[in-house]
Protein backbone atom coordinates (compact mmCIF):
# COMPACT_ATOMS: atom_id res chain seq x y z
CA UNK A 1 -25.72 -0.27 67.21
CA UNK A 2 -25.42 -3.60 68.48
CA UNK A 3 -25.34 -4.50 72.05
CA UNK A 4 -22.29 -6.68 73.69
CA UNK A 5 -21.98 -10.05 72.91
CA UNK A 6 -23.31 -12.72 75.20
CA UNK A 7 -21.62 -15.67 76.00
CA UNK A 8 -22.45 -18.98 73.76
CA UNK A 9 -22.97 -21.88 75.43
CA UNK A 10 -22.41 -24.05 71.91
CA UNK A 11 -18.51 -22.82 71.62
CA UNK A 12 -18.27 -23.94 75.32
CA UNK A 13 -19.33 -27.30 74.72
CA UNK A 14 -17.59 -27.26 71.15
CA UNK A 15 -13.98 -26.07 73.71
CA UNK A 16 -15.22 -29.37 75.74
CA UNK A 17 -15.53 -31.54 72.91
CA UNK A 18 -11.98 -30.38 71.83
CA UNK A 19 -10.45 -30.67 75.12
CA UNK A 20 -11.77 -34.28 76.08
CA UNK A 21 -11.08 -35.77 72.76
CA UNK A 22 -7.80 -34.67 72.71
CA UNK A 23 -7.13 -35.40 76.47
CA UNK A 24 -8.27 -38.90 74.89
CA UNK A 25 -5.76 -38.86 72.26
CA UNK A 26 -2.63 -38.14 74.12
CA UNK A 27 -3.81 -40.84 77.29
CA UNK A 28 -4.25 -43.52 73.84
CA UNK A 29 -0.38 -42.83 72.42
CA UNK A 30 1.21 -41.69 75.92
CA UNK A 31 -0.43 -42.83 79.06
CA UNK A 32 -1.30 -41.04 81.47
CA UNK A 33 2.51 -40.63 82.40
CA UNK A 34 2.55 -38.61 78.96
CA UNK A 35 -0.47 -36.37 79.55
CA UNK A 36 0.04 -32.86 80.29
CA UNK A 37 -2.28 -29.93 80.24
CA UNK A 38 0.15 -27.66 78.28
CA UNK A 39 -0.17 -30.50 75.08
CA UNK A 40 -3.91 -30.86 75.63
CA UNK A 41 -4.61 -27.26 75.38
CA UNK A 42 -2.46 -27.03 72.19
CA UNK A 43 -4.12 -29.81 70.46
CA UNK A 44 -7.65 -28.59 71.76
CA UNK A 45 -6.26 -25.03 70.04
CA UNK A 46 -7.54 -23.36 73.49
CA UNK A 47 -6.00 -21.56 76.51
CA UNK A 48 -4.42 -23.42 79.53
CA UNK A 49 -6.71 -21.25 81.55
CA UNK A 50 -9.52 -22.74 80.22
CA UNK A 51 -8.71 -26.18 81.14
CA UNK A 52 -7.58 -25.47 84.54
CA UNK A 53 -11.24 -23.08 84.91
CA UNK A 54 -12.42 -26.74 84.34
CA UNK A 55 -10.08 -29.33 85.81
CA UNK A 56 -7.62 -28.78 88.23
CA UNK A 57 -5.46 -31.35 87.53
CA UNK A 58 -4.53 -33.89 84.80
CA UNK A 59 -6.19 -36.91 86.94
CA UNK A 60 -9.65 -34.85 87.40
CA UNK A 61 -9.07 -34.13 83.59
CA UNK A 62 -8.41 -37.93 82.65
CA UNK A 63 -11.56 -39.30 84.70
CA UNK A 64 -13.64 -36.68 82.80
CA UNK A 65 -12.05 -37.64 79.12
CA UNK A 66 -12.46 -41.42 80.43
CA UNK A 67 -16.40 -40.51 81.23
CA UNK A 68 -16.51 -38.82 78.09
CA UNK A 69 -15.40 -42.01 76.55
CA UNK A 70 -17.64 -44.34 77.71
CA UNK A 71 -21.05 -43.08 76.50
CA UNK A 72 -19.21 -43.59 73.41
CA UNK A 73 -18.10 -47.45 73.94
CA UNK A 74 -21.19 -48.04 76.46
CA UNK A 75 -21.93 -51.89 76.22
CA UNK A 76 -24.47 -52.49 73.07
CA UNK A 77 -27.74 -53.38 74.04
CA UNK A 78 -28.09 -56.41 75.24
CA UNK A 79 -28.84 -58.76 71.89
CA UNK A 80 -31.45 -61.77 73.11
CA UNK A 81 -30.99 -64.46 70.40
CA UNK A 82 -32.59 -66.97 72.79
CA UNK A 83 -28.92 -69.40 72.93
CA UNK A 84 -26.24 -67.64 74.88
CA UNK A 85 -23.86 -68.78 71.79
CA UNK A 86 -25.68 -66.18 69.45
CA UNK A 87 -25.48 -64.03 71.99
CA UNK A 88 -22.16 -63.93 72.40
CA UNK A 89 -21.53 -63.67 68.64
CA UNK A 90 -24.17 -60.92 68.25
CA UNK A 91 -22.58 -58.76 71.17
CA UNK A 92 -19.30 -59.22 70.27
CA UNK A 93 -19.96 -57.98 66.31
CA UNK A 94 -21.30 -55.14 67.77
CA UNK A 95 -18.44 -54.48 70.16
CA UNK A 96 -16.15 -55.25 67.20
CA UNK A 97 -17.95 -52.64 64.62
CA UNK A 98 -17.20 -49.81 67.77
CA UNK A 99 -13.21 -50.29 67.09
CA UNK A 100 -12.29 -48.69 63.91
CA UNK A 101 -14.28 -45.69 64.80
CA UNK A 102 -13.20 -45.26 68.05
CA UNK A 103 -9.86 -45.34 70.50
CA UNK A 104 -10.73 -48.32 72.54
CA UNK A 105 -8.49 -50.84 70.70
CA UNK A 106 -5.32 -48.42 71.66
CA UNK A 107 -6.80 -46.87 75.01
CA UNK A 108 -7.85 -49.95 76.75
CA UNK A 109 -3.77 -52.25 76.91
CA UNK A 110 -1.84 -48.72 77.47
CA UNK A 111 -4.61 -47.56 79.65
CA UNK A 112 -4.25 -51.87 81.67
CA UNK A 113 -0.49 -51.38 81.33
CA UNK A 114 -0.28 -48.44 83.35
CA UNK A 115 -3.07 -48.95 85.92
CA UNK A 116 -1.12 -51.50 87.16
CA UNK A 117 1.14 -49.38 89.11
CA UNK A 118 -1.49 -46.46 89.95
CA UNK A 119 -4.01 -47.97 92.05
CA UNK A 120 -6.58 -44.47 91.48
CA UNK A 121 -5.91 -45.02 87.87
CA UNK A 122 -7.07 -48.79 87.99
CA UNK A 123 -10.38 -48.22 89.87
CA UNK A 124 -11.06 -45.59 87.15
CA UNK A 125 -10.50 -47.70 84.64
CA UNK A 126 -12.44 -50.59 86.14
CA UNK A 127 -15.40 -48.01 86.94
CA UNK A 128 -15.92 -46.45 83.52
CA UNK A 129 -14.49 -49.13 81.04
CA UNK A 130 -14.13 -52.83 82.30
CA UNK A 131 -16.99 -53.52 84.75
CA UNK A 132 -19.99 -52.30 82.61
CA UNK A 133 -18.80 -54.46 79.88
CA UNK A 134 -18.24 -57.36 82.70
CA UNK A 135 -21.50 -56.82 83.46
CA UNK A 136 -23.24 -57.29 80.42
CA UNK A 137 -21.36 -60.55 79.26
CA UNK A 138 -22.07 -62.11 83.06
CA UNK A 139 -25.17 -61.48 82.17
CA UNK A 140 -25.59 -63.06 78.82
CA UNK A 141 -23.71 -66.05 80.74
CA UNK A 142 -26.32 -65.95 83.31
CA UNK A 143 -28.98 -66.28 80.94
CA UNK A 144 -27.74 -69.43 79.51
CA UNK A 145 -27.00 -71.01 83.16
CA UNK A 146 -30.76 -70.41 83.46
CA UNK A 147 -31.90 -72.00 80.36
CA UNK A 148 -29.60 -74.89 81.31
CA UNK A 149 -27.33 -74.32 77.91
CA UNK A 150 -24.48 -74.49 80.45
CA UNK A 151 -23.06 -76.95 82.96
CA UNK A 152 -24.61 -75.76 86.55
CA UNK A 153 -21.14 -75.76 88.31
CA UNK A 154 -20.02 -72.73 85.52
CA UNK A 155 -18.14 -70.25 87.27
CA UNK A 156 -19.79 -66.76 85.93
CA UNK A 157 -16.14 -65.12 86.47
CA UNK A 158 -14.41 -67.24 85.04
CA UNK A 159 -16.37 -68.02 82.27
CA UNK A 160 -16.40 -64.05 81.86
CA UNK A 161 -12.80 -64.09 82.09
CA UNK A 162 -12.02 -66.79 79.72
CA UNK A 163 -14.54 -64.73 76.90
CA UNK A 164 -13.40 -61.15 77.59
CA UNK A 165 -9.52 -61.80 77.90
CA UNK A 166 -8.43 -62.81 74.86
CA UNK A 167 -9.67 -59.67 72.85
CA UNK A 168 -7.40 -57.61 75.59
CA UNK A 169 -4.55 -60.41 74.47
CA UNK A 170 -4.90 -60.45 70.91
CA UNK A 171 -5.22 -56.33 71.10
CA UNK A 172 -1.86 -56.20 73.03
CA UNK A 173 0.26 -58.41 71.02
CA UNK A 174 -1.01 -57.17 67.76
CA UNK A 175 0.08 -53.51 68.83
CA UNK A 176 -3.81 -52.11 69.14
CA UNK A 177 -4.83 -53.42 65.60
CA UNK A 178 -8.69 -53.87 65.39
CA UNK A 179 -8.62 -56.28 62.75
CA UNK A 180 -6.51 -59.06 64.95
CA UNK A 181 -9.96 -59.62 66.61
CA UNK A 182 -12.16 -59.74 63.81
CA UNK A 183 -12.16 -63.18 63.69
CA UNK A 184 -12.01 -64.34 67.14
CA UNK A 185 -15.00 -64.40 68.59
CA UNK A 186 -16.44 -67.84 66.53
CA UNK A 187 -13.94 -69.76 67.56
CA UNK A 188 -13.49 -68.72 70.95
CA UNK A 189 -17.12 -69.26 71.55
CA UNK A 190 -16.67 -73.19 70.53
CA UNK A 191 -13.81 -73.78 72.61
CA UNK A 192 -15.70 -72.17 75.63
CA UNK A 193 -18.56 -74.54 74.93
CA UNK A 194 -16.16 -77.62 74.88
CA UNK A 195 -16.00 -76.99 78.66
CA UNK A 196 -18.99 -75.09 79.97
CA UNK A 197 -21.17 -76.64 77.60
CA UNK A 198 -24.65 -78.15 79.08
């Protein structure tokens, strides 16, 4: 005779998985607007109890699909070429490789678009998504400022601006296709040295 079964901790993190990924899904092709617990919990094929045992609402449940998220598109490891150019180039392959395995190219403009009227939503998105990513191409900037491959009145925002936006651009009027920024990063790095060059 065999005792009662005891809970498994694996099919709770496997519900989790479901749940979040999902959650993911539906905030990539409807927005946060669109999300509702009642389609997450029939994609994730569980209960509506168990999502609300977890997350109260669908904001609570957004910011943990959104956390989820970004240990998946975390900023790649620094590359150190030893010229900010190569840099660049290196750190933007590897951000470009993440693309067609993940939901970034479609979360990221619907998930800009909409922030832009929800002021929790924006900070959330600037938290998780934008500002490590910020971070780690000031950074890369800030390198070069120091090895003098820069002009020393370069404004580190600006110049973070000028390298980040146009993969957001290119991603919005291309309707979230990966490939539109395959090629971009070359020459957008040349044009960027025309002016900041040392």
């Amino acid at each position: 005779m065999t005792g009662p079964r005891k809970p498994g901790r694996p099919r709770s993190a496997e519900a989790d998985k479901a749940i979040l990924s999902t959650t993911l899904e539906l905030l990539a092709s409807e927005g946060l607007q669109g999300l509702s617990i009642e389609r997450v919990a029939a994609g994730a094929g569980v209960g509506k109890t168990t999502i609300y045992r977890r997350w109260s609402r669908k904001r609570d449940l957004a910011q943990a699909a959104l956390e989820f998220f970004a240990v998946e598109i975390k900023p790649p490891e620094l590359p150190d070429t030893g010229t900010v150019r190569e840099d660049l180039l290196e750190f933007a392959r590897l951000r470009n490789a993440v693309l067609p395995r993940t939901r970034l190219n479609r979360l990221m403009p619907r998930l800009a678009t909409e922030s832009a009227d929800d002021i929790e939503l924006h900070k959330l998105v600037r938290k998780i998504v934008i500002d490590p990513e910020r971070a780690a191409i000031r950074e890369i900037f800030r390198r070069g400022l120091e090895r003098g491959e820069l002009r020393a009145d370069v404004d580190l925002e600006l110049a973070v601006d000028l390298f980040a936006g146009p993969f957001v651009y290119r991603l919005l009027i291309s309707r979230s296709r990966a490939h539109a920024v395959r090629d971009l990063p070359g020459p957008l790095i040349d044009l960027l040295f025309r002016g900041a060059g040392a």
